[in-house]
PDB file of N, CA and C in Angstrom:
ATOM      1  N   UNK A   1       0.847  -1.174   0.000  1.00  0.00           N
ATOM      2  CA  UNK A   1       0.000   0.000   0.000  1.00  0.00           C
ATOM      3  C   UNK A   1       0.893   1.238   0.000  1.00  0.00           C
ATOM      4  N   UNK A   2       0.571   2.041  -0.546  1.00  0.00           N
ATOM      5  CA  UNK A   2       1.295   3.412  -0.515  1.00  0.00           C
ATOM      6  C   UNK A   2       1.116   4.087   0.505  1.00  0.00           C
ATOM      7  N   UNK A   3       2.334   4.726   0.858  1.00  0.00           N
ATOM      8  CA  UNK A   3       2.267   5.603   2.350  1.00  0.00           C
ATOM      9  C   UNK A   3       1.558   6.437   2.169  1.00  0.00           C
ATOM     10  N   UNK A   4       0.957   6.377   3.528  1.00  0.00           N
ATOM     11  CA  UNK A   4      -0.068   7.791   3.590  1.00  0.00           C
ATOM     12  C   UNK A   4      -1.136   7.427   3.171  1.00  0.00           C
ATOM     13  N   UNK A   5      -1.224   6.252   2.493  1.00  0.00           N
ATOM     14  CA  UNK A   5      -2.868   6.381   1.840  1.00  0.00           C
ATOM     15  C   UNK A   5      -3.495   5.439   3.242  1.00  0.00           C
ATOM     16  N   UNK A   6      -4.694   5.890   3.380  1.00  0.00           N
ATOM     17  CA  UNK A   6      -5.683   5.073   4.238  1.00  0.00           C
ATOM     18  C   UNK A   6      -7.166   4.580   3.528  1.00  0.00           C
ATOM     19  N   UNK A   7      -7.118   3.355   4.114  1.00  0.00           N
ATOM     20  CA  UNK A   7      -8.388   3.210   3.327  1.00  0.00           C
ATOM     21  C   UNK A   7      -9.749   2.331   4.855  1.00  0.00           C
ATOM     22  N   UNK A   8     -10.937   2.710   4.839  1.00  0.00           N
ATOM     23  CA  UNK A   8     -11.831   2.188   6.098  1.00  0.00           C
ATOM     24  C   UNK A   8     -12.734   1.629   4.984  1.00  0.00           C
ATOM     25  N   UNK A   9     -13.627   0.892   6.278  1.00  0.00           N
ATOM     26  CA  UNK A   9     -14.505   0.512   5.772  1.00  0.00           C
ATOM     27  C   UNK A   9     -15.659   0.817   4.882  1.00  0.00           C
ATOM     28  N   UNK A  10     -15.970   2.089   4.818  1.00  0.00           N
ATOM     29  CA  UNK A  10     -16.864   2.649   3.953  1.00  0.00           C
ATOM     30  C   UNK A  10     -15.892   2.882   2.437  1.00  0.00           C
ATOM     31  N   UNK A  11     -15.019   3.035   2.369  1.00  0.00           N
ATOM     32  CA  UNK A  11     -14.472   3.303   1.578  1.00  0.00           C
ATOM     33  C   UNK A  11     -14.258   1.554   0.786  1.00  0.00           C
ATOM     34  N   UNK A  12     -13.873   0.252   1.122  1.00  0.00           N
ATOM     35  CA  UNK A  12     -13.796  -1.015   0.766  1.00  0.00           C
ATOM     36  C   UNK A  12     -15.564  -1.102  -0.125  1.00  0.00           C
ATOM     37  N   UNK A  13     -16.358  -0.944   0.991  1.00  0.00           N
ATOM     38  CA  UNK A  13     -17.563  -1.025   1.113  1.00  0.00           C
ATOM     39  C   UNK A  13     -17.968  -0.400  -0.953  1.00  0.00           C
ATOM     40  N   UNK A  14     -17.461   0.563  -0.581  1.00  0.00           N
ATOM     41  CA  UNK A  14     -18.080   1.733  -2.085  1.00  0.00           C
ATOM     42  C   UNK A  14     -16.953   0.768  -3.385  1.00  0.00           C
ATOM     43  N   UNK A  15     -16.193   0.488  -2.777  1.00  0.00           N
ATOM     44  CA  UNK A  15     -15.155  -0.367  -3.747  1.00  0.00           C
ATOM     45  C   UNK A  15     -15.956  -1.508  -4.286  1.00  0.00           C
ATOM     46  N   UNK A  16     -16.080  -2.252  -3.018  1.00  0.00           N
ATOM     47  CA  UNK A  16     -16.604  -3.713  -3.583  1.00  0.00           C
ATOM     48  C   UNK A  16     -18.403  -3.465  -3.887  1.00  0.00           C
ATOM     49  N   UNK A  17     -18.577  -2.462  -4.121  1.00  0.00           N
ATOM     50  CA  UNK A  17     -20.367  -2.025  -4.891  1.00  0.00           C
ATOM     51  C   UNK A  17     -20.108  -1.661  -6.345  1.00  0.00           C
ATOM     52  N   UNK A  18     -19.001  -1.153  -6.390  1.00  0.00           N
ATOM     53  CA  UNK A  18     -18.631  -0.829  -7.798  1.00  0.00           C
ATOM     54  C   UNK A  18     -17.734  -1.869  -8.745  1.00  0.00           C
ATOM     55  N   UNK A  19     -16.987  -2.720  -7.934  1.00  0.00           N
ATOM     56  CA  UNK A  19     -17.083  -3.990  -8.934  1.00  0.00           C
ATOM     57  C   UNK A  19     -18.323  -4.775  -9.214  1.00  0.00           C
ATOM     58  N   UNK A  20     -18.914  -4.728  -8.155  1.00  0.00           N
ATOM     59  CA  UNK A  20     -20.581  -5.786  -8.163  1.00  0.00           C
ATOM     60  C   UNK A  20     -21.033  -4.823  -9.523  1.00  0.00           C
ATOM     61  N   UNK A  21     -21.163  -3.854  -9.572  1.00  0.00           N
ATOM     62  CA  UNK A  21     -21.826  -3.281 -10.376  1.00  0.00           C
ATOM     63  C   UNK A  21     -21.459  -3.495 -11.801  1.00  0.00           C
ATOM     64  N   UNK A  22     -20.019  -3.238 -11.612  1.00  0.00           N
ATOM     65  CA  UNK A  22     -18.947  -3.847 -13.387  1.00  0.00           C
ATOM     66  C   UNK A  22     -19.328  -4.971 -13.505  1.00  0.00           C
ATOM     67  N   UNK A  23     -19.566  -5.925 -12.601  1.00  0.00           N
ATOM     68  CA  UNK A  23     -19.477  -7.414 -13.190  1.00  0.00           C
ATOM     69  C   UNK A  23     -20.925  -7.047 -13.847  1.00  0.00           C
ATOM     70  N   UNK A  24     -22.055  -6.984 -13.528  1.00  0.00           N
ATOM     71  CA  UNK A  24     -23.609  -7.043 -13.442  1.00  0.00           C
ATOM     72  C   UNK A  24     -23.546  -6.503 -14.588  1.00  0.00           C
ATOM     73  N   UNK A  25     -23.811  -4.802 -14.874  1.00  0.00           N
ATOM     74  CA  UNK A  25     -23.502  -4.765 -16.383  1.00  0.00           C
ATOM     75  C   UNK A  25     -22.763  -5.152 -17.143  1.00  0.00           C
ATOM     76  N   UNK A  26     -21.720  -5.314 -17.201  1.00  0.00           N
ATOM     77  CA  UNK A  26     -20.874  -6.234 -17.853  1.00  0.00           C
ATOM     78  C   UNK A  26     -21.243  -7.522 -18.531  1.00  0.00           C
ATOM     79  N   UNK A  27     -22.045  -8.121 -17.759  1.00  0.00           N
ATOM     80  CA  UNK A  27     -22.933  -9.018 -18.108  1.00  0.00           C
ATOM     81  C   UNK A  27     -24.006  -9.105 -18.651  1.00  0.00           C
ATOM     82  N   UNK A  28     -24.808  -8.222 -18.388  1.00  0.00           N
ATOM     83  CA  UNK A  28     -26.278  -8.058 -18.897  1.00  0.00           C
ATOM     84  C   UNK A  28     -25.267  -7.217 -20.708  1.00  0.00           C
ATOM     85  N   UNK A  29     -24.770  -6.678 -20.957  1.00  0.00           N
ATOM     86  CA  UNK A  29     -24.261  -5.608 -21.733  1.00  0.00           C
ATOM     87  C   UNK A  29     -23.812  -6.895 -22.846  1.00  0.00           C
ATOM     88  N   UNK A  30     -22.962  -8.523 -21.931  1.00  0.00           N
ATOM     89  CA  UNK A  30     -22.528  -8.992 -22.875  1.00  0.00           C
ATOM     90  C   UNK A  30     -23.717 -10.030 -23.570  1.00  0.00           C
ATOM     91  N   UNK A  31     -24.969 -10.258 -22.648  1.00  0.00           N
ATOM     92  CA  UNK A  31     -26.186 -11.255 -22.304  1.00  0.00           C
ATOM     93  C   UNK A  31     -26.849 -10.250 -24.463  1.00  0.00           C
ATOM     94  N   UNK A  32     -26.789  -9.352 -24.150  1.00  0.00           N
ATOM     95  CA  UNK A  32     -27.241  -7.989 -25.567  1.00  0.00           C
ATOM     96  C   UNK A  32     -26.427  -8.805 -26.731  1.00  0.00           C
ATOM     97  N   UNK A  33     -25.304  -8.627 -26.633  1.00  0.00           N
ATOM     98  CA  UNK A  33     -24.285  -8.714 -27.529  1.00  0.00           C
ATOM     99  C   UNK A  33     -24.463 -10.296 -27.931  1.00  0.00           C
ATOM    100  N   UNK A  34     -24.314 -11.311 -27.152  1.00  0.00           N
ATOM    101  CA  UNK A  34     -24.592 -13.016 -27.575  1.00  0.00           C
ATOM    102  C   UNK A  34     -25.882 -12.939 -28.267  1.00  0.00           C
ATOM    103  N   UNK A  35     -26.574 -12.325 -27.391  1.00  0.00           N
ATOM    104  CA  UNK A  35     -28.514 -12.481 -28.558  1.00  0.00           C
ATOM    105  C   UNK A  35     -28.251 -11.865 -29.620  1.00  0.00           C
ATOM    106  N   UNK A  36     -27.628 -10.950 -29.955  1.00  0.00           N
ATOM    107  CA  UNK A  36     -27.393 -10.206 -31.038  1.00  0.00           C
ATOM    108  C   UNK A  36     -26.522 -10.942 -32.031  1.00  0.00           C
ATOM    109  N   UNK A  37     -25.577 -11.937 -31.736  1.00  0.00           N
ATOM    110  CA  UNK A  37     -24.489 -12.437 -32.256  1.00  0.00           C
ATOM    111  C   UNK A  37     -25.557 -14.035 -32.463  1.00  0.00           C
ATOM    112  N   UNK A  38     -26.427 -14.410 -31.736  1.00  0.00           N
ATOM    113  CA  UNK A  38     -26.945 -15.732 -32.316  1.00  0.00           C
ATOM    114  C   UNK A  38     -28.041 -15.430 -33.629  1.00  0.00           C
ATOM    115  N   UNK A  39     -27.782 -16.734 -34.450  1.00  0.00           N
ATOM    116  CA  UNK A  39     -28.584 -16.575 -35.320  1.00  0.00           C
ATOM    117  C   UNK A  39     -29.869 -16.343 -35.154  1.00  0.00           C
ATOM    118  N   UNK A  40     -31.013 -15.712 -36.007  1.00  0.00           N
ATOM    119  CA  UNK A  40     -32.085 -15.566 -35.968  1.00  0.00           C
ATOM    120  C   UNK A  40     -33.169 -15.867 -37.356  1.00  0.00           C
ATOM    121  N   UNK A  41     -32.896 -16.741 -37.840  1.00  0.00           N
ATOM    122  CA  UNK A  41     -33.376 -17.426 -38.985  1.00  0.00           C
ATOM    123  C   UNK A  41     -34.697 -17.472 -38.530  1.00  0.00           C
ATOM    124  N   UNK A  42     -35.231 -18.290 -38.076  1.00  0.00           N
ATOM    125  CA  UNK A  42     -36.537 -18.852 -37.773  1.00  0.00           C
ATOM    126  C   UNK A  42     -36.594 -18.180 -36.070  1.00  0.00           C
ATOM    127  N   UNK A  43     -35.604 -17.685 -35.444  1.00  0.00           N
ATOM    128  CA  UNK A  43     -36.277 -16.619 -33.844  1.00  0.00           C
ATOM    129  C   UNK A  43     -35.612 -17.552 -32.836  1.00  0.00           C
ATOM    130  N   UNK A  44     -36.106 -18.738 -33.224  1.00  0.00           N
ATOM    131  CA  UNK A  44     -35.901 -20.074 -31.827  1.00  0.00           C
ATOM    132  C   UNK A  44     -34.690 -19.574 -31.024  1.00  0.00           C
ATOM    133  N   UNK A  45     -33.682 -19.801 -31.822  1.00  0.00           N
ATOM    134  CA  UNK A  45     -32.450 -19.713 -30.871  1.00  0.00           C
ATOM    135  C   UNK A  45     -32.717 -18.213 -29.995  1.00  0.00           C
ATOM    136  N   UNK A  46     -33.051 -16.887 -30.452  1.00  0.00           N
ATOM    137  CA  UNK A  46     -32.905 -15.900 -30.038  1.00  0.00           C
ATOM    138  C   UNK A  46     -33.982 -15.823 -28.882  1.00  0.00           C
ATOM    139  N   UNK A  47     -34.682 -16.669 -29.187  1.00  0.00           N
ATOM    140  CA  UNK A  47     -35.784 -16.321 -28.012  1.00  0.00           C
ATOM    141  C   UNK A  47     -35.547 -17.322 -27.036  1.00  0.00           C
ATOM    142  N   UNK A  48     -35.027 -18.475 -26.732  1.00  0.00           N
ATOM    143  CA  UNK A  48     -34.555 -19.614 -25.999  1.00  0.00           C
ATOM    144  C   UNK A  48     -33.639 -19.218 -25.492  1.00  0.00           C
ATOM    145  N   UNK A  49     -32.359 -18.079 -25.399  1.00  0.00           N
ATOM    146  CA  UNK A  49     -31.654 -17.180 -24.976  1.00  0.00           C
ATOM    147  C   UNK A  49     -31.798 -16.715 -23.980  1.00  0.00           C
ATOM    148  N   UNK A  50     -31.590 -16.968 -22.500  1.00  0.00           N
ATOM    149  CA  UNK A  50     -31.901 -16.578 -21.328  1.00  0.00           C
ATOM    150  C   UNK A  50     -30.834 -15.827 -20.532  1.00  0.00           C
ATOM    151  N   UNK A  51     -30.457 -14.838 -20.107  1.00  0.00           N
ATOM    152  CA  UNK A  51     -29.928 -14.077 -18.932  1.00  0.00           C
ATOM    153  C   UNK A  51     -30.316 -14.534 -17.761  1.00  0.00           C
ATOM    154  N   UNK A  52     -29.383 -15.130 -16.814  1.00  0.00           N
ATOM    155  CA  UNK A  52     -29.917 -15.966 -15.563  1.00  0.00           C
ATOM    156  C   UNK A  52     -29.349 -14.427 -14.533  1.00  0.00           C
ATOM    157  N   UNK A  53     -30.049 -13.626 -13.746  1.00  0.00           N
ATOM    158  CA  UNK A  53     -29.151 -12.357 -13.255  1.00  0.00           C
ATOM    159  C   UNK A  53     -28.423 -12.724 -12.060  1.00  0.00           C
ATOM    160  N   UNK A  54     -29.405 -13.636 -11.354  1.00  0.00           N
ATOM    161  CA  UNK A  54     -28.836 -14.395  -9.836  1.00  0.00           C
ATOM    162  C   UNK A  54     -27.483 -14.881 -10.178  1.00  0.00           C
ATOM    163  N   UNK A  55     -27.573 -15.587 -11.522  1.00  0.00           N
ATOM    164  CA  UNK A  55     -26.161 -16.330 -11.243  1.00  0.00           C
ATOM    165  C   UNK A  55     -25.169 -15.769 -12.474  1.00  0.00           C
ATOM    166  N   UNK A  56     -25.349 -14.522 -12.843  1.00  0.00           N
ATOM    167  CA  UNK A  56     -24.892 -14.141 -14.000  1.00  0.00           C
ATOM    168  C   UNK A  56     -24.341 -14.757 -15.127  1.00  0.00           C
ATOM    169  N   UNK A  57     -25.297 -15.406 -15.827  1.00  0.00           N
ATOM    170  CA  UNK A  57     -24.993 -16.585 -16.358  1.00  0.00           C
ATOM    171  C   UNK A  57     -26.103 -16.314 -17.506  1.00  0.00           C
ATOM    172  N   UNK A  58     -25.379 -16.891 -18.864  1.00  0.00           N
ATOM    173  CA  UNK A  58     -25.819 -16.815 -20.342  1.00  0.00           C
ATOM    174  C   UNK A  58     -26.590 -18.029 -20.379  1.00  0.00           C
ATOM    175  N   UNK A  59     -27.693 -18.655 -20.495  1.00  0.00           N
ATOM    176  CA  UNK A  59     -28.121 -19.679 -21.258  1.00  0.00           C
ATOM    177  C   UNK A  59     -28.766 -19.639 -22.377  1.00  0.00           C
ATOM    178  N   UNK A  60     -28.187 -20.803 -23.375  1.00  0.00           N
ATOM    179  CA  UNK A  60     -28.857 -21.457 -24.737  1.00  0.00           C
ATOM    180  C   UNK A  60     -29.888 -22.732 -24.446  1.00  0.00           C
ATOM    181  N   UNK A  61     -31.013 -22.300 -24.090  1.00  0.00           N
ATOM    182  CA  UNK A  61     -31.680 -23.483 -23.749  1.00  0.00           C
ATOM    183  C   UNK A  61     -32.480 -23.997 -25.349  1.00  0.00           C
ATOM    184  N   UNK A  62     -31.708 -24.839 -26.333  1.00  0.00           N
ATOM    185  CA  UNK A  62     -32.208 -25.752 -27.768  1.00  0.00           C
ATOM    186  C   UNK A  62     -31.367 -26.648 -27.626  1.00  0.00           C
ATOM    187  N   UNK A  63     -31.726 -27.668 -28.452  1.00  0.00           N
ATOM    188  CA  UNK A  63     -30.546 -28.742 -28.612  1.00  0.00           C
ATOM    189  C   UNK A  63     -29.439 -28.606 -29.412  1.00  0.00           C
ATOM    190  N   UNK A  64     -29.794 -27.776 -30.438  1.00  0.00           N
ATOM    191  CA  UNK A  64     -28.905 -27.315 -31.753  1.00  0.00           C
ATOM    192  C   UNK A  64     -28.062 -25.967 -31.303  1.00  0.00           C
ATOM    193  N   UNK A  65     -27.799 -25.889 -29.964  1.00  0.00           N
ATOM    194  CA  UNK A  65     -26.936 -24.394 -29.507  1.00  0.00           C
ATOM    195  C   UNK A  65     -25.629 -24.910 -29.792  1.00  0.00           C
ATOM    196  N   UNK A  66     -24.475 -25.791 -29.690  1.00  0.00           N
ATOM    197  CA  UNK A  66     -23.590 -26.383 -29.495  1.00  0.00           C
ATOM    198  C   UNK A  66     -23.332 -26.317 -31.424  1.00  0.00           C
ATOM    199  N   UNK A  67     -23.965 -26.897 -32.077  1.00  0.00           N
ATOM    200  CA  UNK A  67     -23.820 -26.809 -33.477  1.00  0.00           C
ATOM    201  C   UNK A  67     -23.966 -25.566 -34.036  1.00  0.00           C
ATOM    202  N   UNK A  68     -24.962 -24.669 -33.490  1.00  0.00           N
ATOM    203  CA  UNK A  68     -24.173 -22.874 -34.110  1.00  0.00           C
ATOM    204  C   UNK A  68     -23.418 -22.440 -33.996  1.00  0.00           C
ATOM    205  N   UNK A  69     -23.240 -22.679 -32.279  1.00  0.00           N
ATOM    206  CA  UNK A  69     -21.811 -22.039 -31.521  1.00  0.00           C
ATOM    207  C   UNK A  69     -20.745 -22.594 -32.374  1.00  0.00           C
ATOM    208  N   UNK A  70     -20.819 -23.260 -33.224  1.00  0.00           N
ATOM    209  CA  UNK A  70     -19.514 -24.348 -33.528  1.00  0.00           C
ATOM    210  C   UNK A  70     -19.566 -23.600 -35.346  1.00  0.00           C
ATOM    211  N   UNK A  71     -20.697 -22.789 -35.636  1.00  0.00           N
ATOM    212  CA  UNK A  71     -20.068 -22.242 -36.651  1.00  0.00           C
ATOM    213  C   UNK A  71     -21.257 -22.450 -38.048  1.00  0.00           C
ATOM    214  N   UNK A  72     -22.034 -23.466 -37.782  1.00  0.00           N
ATOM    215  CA  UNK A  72     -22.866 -24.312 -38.396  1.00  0.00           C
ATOM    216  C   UNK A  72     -23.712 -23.305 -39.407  1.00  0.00           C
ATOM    217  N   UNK A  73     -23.697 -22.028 -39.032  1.00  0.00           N
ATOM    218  CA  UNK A  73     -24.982 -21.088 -39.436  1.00  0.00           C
ATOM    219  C   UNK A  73     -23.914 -20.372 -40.251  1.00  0.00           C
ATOM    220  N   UNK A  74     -24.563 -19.712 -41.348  1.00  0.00           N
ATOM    221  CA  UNK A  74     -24.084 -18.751 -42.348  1.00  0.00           C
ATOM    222  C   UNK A  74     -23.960 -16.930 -41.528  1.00  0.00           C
ATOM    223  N   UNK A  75     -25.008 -17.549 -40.944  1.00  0.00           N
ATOM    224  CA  UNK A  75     -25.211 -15.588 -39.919  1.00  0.00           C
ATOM    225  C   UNK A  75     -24.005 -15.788 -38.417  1.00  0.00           C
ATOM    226  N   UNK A  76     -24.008 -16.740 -38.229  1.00  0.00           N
ATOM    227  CA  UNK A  76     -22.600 -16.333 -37.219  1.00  0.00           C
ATOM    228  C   UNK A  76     -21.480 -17.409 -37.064  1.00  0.00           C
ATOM    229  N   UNK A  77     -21.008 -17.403 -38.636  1.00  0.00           N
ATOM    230  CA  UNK A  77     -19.739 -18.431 -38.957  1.00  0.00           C
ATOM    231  C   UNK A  77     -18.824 -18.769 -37.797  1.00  0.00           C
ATOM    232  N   UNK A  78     -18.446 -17.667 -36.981  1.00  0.00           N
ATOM    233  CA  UNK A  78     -17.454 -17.739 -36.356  1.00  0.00           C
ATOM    234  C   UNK A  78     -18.033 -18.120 -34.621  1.00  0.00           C
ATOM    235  N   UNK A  79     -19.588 -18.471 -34.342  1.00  0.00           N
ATOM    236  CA  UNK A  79     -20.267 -18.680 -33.559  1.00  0.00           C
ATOM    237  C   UNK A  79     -20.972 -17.901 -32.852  1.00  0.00           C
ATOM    238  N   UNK A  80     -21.088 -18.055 -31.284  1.00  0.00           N
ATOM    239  CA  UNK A  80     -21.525 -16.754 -30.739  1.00  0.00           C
ATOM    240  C   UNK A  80     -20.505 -16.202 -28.977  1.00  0.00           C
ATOM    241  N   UNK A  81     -20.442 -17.597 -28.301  1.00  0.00           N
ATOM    242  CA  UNK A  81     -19.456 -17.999 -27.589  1.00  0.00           C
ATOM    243  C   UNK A  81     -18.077 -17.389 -27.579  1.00  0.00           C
ATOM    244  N   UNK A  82     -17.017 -17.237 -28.183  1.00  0.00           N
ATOM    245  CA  UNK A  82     -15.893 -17.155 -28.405  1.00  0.00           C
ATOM    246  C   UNK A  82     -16.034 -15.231 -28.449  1.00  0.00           C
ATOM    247  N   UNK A  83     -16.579 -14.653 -29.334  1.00  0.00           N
ATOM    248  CA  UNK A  83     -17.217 -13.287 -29.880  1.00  0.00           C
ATOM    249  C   UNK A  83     -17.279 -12.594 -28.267  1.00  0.00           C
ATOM    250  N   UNK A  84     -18.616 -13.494 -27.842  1.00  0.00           N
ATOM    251  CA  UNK A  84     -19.180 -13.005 -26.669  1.00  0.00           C
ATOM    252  C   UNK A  84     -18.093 -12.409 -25.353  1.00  0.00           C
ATOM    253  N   UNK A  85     -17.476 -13.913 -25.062  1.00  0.00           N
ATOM    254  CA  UNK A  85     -16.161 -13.714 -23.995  1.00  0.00           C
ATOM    255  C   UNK A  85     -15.326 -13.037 -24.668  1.00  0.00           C
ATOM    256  N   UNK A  86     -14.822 -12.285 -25.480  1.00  0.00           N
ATOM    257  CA  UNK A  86     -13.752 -11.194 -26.002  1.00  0.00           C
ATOM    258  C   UNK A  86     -14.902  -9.567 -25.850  1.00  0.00           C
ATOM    259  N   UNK A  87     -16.124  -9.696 -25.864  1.00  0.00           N
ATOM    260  CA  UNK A  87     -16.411  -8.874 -25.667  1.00  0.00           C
ATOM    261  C   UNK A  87     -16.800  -8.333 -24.260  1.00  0.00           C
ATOM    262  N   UNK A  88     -16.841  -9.494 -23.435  1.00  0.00           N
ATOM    263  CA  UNK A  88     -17.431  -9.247 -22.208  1.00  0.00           C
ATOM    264  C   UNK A  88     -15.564  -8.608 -21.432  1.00  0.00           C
ATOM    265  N   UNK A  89     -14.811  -9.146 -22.048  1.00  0.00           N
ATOM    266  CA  UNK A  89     -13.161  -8.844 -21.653  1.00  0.00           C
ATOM    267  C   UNK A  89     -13.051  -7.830 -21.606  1.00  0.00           C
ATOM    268  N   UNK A  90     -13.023  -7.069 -22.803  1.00  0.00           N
ATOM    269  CA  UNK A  90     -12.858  -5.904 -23.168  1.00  0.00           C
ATOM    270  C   UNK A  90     -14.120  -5.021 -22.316  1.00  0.00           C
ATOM    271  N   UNK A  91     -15.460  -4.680 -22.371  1.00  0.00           N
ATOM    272  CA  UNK A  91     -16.183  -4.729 -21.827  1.00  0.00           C
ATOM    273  C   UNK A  91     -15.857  -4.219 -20.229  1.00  0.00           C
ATOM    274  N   UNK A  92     -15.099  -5.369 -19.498  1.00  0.00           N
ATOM    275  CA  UNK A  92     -15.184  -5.421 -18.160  1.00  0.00           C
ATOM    276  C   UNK A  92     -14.085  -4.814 -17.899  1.00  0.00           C
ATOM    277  N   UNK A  93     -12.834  -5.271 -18.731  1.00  0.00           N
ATOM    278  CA  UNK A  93     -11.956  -3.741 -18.997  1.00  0.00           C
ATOM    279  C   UNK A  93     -12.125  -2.536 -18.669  1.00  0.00           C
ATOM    280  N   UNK A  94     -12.882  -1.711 -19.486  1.00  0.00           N
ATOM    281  CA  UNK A  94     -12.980  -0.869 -19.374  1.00  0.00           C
ATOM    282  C   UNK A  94     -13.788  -0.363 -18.182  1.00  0.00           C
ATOM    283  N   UNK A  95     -14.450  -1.118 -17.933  1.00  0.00           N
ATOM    284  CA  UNK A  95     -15.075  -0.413 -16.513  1.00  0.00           C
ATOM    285  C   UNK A  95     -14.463  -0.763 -15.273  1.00  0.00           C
ATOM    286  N   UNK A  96     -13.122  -1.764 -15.606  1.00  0.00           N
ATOM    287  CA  UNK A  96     -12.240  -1.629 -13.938  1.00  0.00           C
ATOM    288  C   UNK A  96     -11.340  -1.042 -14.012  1.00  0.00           C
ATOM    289  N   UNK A  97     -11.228  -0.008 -15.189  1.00  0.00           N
ATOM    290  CA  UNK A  97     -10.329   0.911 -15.453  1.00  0.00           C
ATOM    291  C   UNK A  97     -10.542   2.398 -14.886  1.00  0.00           C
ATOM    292  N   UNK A  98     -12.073   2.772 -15.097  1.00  0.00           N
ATOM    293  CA  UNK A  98     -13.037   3.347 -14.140  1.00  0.00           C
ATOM    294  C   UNK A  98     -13.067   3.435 -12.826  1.00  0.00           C
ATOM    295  N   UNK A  99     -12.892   2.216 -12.297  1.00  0.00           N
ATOM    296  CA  UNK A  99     -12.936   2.139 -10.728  1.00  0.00           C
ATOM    297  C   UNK A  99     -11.752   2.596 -10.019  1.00  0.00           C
TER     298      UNK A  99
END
């Protein structure tokens, strides 16, 4: 720690609210970006697309999620998975750069 600096509890407190907060949008911001990045041919996949917020967590609830992600579709060759986590990186980047 650097001399002289002090840090209390209200001050940790406002710290660890403002990562909670980076992670949360961060997530919901990258939850946008995957629906946006899955195909939408026929809707299914895009609407089977769930944001879990409790556990900040992406779900593909179809059977055929694993075979897009893998490239299968003409609308997101490169999947949706791989895209997603480089964006949520960058993303979360920038807002613990903020803090």
């Amino acid at each position: 720690m650097a001399k002289g600096m002090k840090l209390n509890k209200a001050d940790l407190k406002r710290l660890q609210n403002n990562i909670d907060k980076a992670i949360s949008t961060s997530m919901q911001d990258t939850y946008n970006y995957y629906k946006k990045e899955t195909p939408r041919k026929g809707g299914n996949a895009r609407n089977k697309t769930k944001f879990n917020k409790s556990r900040n967590s992406i779900n593909s609830n179809y059977d055929y999620a694993g075979r897009l992600d893998s490239g299968w579709s003409k609308q997101s060759p490169k999947g949706f998975t791989k895209p997603s986590l480089d964006f949520l990186e960058k993303t979360i980047t920038k807002k613990f750069k903020r803090i």
